[in-house]
Every structure is written in structure tokens, then in C-alpha cells.
N, C-alpha and C. Protein backbone atom coordinates (compact mmCIF):
# COMPACT_ATOMS: atom_id res chain seq x y z
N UNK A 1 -37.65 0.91 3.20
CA UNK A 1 -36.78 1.11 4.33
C UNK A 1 -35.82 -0.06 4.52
N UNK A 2 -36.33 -1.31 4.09
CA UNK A 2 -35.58 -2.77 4.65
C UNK A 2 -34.61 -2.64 3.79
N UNK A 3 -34.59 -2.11 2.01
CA UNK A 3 -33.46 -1.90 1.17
C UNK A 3 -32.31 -0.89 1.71
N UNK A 4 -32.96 -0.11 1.91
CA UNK A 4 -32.05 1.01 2.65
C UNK A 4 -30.75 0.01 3.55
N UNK A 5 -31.69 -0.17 4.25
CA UNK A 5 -31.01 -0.71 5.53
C UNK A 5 -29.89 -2.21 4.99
N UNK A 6 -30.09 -2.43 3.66
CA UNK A 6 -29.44 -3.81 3.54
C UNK A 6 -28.49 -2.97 2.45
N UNK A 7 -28.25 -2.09 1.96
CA UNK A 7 -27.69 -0.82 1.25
C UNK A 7 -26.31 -0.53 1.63
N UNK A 8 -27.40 0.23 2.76
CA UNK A 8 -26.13 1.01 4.04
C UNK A 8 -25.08 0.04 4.21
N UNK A 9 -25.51 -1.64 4.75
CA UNK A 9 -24.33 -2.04 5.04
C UNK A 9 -23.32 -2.89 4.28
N UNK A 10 -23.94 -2.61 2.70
CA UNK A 10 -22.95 -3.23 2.01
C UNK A 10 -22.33 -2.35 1.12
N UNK A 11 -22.35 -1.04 1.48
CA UNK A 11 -20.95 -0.04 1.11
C UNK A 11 -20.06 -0.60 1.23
N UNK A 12 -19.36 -0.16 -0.09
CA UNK A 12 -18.04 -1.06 -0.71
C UNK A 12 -17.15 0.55 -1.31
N UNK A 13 -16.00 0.43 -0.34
CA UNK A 13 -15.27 1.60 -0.73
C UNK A 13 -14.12 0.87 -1.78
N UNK A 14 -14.03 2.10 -2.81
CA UNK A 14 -13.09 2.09 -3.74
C UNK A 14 -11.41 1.60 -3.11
N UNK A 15 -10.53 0.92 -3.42
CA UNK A 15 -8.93 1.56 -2.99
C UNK A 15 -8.95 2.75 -2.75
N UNK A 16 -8.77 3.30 -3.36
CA UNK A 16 -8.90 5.11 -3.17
C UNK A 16 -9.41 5.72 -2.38
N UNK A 17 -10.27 4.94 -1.74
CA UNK A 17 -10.96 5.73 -1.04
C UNK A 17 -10.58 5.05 0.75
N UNK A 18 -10.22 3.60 0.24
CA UNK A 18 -9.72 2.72 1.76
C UNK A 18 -8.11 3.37 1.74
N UNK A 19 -7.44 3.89 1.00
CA UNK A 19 -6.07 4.21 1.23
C UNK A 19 -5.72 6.19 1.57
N UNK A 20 -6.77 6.38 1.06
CA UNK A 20 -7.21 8.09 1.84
C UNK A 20 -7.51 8.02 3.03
N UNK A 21 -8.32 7.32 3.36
CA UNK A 21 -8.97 7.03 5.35
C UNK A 21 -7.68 7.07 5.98
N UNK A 22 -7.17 5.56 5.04
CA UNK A 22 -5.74 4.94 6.16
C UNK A 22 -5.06 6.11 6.39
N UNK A 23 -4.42 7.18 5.41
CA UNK A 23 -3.55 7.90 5.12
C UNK A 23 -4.22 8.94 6.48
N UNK A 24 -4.99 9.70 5.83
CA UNK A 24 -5.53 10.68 6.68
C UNK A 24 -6.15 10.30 8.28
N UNK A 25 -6.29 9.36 8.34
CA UNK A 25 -6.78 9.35 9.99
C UNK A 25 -6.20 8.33 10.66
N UNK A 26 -4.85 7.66 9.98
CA UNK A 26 -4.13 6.97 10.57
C UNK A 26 -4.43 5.46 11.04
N UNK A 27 -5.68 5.34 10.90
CA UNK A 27 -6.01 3.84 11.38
C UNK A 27 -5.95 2.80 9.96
N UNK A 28 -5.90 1.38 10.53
CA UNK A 28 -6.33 0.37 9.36
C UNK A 28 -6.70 -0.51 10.34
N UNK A 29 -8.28 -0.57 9.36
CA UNK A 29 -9.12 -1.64 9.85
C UNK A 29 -8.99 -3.44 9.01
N UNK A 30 -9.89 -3.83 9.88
CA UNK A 30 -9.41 -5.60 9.07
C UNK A 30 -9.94 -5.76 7.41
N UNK A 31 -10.71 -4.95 7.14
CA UNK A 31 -11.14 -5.36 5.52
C UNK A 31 -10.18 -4.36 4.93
N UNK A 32 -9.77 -3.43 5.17
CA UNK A 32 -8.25 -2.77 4.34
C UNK A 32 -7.38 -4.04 4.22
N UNK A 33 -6.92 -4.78 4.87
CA UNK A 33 -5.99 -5.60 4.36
C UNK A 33 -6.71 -6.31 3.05
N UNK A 34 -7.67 -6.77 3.15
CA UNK A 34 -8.56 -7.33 2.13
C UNK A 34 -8.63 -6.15 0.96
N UNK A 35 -8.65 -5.14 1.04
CA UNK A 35 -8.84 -4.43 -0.36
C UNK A 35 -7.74 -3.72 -0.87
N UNK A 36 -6.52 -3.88 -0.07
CA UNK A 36 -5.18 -3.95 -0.72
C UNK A 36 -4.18 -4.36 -0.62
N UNK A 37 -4.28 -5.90 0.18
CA UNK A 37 -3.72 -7.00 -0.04
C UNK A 37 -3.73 -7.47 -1.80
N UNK A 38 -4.45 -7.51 -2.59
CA UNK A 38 -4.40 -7.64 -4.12
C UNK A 38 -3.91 -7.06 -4.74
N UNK A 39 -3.70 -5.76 -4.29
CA UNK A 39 -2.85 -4.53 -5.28
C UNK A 39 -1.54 -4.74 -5.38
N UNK A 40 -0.65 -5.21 -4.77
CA UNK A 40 0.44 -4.72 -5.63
C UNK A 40 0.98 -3.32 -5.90
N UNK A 41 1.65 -3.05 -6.66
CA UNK A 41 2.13 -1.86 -7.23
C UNK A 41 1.21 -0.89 -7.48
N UNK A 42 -0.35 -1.10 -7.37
CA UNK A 42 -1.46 -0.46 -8.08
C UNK A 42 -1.52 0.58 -6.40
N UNK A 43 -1.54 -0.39 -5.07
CA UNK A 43 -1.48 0.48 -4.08
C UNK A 43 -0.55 2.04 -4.01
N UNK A 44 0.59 1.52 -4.50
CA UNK A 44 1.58 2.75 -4.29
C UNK A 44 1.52 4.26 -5.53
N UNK A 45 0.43 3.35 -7.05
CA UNK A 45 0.46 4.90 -7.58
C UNK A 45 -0.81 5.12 -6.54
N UNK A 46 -1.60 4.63 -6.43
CA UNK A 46 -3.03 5.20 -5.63
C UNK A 46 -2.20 6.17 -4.73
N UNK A 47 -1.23 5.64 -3.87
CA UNK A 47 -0.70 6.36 -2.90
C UNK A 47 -0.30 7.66 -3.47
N UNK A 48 0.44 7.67 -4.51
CA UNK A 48 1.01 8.82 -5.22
C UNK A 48 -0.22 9.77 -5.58
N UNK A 49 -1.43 9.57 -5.71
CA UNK A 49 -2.75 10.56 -6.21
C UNK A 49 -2.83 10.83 -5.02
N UNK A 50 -2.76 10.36 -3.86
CA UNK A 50 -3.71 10.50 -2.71
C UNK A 50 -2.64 11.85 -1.78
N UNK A 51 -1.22 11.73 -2.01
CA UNK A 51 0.09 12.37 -1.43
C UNK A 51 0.37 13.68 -2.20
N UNK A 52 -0.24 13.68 -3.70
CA UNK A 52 0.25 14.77 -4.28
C UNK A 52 0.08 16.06 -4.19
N UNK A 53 1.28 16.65 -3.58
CA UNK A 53 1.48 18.18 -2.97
C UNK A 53 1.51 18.46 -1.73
N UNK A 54 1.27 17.03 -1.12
CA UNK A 54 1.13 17.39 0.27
C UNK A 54 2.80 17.26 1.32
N UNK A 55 2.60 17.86 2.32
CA UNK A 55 4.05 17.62 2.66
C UNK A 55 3.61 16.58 4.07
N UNK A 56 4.50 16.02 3.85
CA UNK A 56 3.56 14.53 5.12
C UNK A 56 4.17 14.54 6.37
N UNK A 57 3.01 13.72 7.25
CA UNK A 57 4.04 14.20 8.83
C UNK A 57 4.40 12.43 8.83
N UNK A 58 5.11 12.44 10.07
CA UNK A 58 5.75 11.01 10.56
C UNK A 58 4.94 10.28 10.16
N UNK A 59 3.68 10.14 11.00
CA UNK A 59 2.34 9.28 11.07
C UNK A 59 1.84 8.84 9.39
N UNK A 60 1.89 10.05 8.78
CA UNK A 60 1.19 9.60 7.56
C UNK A 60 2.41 8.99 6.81
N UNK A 61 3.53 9.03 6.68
CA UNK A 61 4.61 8.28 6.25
C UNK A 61 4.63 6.54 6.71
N UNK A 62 4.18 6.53 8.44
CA UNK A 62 4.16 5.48 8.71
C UNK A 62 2.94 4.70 7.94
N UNK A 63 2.00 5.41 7.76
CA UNK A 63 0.85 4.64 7.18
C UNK A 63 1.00 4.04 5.70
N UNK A 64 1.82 5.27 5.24
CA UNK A 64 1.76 4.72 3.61
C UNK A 64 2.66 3.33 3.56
N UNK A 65 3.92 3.24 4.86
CA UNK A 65 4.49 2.31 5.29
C UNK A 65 3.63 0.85 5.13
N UNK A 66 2.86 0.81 6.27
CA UNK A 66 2.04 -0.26 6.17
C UNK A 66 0.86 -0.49 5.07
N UNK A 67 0.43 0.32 4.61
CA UNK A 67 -0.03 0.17 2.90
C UNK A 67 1.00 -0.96 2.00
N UNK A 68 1.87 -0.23 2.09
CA UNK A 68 2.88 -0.74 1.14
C UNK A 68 3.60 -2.63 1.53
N UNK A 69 3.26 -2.87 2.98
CA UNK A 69 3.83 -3.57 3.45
C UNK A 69 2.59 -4.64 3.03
N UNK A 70 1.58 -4.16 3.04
CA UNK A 70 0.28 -5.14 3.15
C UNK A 70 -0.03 -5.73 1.74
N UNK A 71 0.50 -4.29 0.60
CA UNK A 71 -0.03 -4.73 -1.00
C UNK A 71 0.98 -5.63 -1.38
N UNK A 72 2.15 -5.56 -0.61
CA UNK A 72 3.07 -6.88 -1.54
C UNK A 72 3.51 -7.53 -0.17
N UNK A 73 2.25 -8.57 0.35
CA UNK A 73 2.33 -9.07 1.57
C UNK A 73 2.62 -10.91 0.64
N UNK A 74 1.58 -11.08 -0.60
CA UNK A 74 1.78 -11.95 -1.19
C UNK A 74 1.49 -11.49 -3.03
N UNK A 75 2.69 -11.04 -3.41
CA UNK A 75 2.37 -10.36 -4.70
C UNK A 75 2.16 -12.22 -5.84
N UNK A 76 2.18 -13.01 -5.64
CA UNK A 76 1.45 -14.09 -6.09
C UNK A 76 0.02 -13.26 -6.18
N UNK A 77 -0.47 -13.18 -5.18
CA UNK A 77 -1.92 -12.53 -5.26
C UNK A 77 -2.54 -11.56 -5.49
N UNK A 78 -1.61 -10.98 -6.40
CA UNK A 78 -2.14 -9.78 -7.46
C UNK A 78 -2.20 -10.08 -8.54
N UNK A 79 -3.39 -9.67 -9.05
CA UNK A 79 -4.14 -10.37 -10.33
C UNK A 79 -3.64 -9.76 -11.27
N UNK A 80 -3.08 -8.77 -11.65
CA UNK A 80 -2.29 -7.81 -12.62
C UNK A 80 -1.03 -8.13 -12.24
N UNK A 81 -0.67 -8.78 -13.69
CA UNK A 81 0.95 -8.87 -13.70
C UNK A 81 1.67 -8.12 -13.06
N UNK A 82 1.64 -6.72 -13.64
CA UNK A 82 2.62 -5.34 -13.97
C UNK A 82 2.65 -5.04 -12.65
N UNK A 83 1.55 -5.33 -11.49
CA UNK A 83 1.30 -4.93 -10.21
C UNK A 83 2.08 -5.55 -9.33
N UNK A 84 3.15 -6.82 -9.89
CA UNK A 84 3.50 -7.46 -9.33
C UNK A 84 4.92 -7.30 -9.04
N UNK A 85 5.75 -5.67 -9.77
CA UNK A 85 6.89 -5.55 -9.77
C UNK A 85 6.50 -4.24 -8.98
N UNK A 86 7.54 -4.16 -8.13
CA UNK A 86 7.52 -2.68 -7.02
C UNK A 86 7.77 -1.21 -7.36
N UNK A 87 7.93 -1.09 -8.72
CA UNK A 87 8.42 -0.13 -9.67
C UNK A 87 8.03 1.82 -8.87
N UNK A 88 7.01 1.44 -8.80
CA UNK A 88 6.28 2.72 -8.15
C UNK A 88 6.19 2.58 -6.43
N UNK A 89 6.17 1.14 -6.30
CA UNK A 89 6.58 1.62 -4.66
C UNK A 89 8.00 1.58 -4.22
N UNK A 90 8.85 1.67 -5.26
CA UNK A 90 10.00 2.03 -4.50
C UNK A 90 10.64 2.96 -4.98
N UNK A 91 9.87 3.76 -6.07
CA UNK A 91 9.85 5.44 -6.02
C UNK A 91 9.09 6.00 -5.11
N UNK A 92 7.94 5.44 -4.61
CA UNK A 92 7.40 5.74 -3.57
C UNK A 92 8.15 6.47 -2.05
N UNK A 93 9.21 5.24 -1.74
CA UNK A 93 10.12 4.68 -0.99
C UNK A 93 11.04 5.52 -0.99
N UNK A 94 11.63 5.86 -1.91
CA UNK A 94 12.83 6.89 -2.28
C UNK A 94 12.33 8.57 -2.03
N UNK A 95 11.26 9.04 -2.11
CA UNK A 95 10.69 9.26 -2.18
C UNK A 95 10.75 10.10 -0.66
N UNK A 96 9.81 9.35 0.24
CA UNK A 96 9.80 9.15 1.39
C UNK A 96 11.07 8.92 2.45
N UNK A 97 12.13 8.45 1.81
CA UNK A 97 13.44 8.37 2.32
C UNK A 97 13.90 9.94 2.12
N UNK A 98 13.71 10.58 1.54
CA UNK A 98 14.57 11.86 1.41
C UNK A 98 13.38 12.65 2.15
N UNK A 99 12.18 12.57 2.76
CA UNK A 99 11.45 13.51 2.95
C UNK A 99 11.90 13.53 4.58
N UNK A 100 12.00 12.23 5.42
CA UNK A 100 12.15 11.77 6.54
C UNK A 100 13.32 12.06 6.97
N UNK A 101 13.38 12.81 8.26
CA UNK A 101 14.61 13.31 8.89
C UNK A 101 14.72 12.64 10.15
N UNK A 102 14.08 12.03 10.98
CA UNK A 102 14.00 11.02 11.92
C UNK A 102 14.70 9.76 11.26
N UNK A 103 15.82 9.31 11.81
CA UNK A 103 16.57 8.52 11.75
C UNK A 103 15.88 6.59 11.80
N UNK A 104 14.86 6.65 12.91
CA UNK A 104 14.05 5.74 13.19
C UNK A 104 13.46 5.61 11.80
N UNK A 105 12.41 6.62 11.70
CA UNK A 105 11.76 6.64 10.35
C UNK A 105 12.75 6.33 9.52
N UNK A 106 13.60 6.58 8.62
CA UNK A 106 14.29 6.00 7.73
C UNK A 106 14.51 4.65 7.74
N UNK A 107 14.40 3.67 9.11
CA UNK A 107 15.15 2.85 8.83
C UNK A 107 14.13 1.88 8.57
N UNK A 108 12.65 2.49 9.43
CA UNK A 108 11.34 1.44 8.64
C UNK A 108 11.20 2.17 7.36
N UNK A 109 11.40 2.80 6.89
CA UNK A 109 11.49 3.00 4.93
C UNK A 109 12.45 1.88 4.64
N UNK A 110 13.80 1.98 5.12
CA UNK A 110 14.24 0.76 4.43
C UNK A 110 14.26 -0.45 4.79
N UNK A 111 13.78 -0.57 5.94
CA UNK A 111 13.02 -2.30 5.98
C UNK A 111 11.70 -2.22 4.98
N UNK A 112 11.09 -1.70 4.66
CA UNK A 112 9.99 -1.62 3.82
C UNK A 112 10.59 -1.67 2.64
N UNK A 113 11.37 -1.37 2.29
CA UNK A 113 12.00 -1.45 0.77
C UNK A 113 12.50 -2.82 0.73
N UNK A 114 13.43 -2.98 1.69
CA UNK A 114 13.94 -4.71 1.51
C UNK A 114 12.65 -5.30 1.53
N UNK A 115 11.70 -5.43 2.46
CA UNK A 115 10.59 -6.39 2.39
C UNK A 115 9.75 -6.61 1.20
N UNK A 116 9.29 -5.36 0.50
CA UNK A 116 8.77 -5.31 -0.89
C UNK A 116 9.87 -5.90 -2.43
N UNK A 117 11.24 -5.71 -1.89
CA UNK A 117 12.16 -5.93 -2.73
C UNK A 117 12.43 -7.78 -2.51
N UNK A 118 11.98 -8.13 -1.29
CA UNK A 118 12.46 -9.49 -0.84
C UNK A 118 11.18 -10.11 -1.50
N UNK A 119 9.62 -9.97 -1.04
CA UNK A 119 8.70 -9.95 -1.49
C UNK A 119 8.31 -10.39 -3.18
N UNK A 120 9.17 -9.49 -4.13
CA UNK A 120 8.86 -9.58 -4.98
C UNK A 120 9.55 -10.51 -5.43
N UNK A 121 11.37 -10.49 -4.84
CA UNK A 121 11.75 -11.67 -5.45
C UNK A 121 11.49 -12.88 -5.29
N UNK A 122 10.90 -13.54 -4.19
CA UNK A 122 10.50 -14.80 -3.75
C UNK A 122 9.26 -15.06 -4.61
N UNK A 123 8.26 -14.11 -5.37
CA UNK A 123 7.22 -14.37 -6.32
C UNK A 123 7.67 -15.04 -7.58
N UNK A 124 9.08 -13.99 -7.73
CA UNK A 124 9.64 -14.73 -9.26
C UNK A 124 10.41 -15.90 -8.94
N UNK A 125 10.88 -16.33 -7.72
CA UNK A 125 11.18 -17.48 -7.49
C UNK A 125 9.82 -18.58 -7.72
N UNK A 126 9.02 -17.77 -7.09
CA UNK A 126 8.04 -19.43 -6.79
C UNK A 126 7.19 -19.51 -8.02
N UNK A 127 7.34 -18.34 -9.24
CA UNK A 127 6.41 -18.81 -10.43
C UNK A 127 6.72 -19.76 -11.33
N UNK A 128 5.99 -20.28 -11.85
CA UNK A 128 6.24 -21.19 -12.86
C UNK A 128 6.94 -20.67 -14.64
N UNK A 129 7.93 -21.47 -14.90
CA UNK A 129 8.86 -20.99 -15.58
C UNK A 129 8.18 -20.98 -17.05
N UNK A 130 8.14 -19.86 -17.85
CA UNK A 130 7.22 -20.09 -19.04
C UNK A 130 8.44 -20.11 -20.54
């Protein structure tokens, strides 16, 4: 029973599975930033498996918003290179810009695009030149 109980509370959800919650029930809790704060670019295809076919309302647009805002909060700190260029979140972005007919909404898509786009360039600024 004492394993059980020391079990239960160290469930460890996949990305996939912390970026489905966010998506679908709209909240983000404090260890989501922790499990896709590292991702990078890896957040936004996740996003793309998790979106596919669906037609999205405001809310879940806003969420994938702050997903996106959180994985390239410090893309230094994505451990995968390739994760470190916005490639898929700003097809993501584009994406989401043509789906959104609220004027408001569009314009946090494109602060989210500059920020991931600003984001990434200040990484290749601050890396070391090889």
C-alpha cells in the first residue's frame, strides 16, 4: 500500500499529455512550464498531433498561445538543437492567424510570432560562435 501511495504521487505526464490538458481544459499549472519550457519547436509539432482536425475555439487558440510563448521562453534551454528554430511554430502561427476572425485574437498571434521570432534571434545572438 505505502508503494502505491509513493507511485500515485510521482506520476510524470508525457508533453503530450501536459499539452492536451492545457489545450482541452484551458488551464496551466506551475510544472507545465517546467515540462515545456525545454521544448522548443518540439512543443508546437506536439501541438500539431494534439489540433489535428479539430476546428478550435478562441480559448483553445489562446492556450496553444501560451504553450508556444512558454517553449521558446529561453530557447538557450532546449537541449535539441533543431528545437531551437521556430520552424513549426510559426506554421503553427500562420496557421492560427487565418483560422481567427476576432481581431484581438490576431493580434496576440502576432505578438506571439514576434516574441518566438525575437526569442529565437537573441539565442543566436548570445551563442557562442563555432
Amino acid at each position: 500500500m505505502a508503494l502505491a501511495g509513493i507511485a500515485y504521487g510521482q506520476i510524470v505526464s508525457s508533453p503530450e499529455q501536459v499539452i492536451r490538458r492545457m489545450i482541452e481544459s484551458g488551464s496551466f499549472e506551475g510544472h507545465d512550464r517546467k515540462v515545456i519550457g525545454g521544448m522548443g519547436d518540439a512543443a508546437a509539432v506536439t501541438v500539431t498531433k494534439v489540433l489535428a482536425g479539430r476546428n478550435l475555439s478562441a480559448n483553445e487558440i489562446d492556450m496553444v498561445l501560451v504553450i508556444l510563448n512558454s517553449s521558446f521562453a529561453d530557447p538557450r534551454g532546449v537541449e535539441v538543437g533543431s528545437d531551437r528554430q521556430p520552424r513549426t511554430a510559426l506554421f503553427v502561427l500562420r496557421y492560427l492567424d487565418s483560422s481567427a476572425k476576432d481581431p484581438e485574437l490576431k493580434k496576440r498571434i502576432a505578438d506571439t510570432k514576434k516574441y518566438v521570432q525575437e526569442q529565437h534571434a537573441k539565442s543566436m545572438q548570445d551563442s557562442p560562435k563555432r
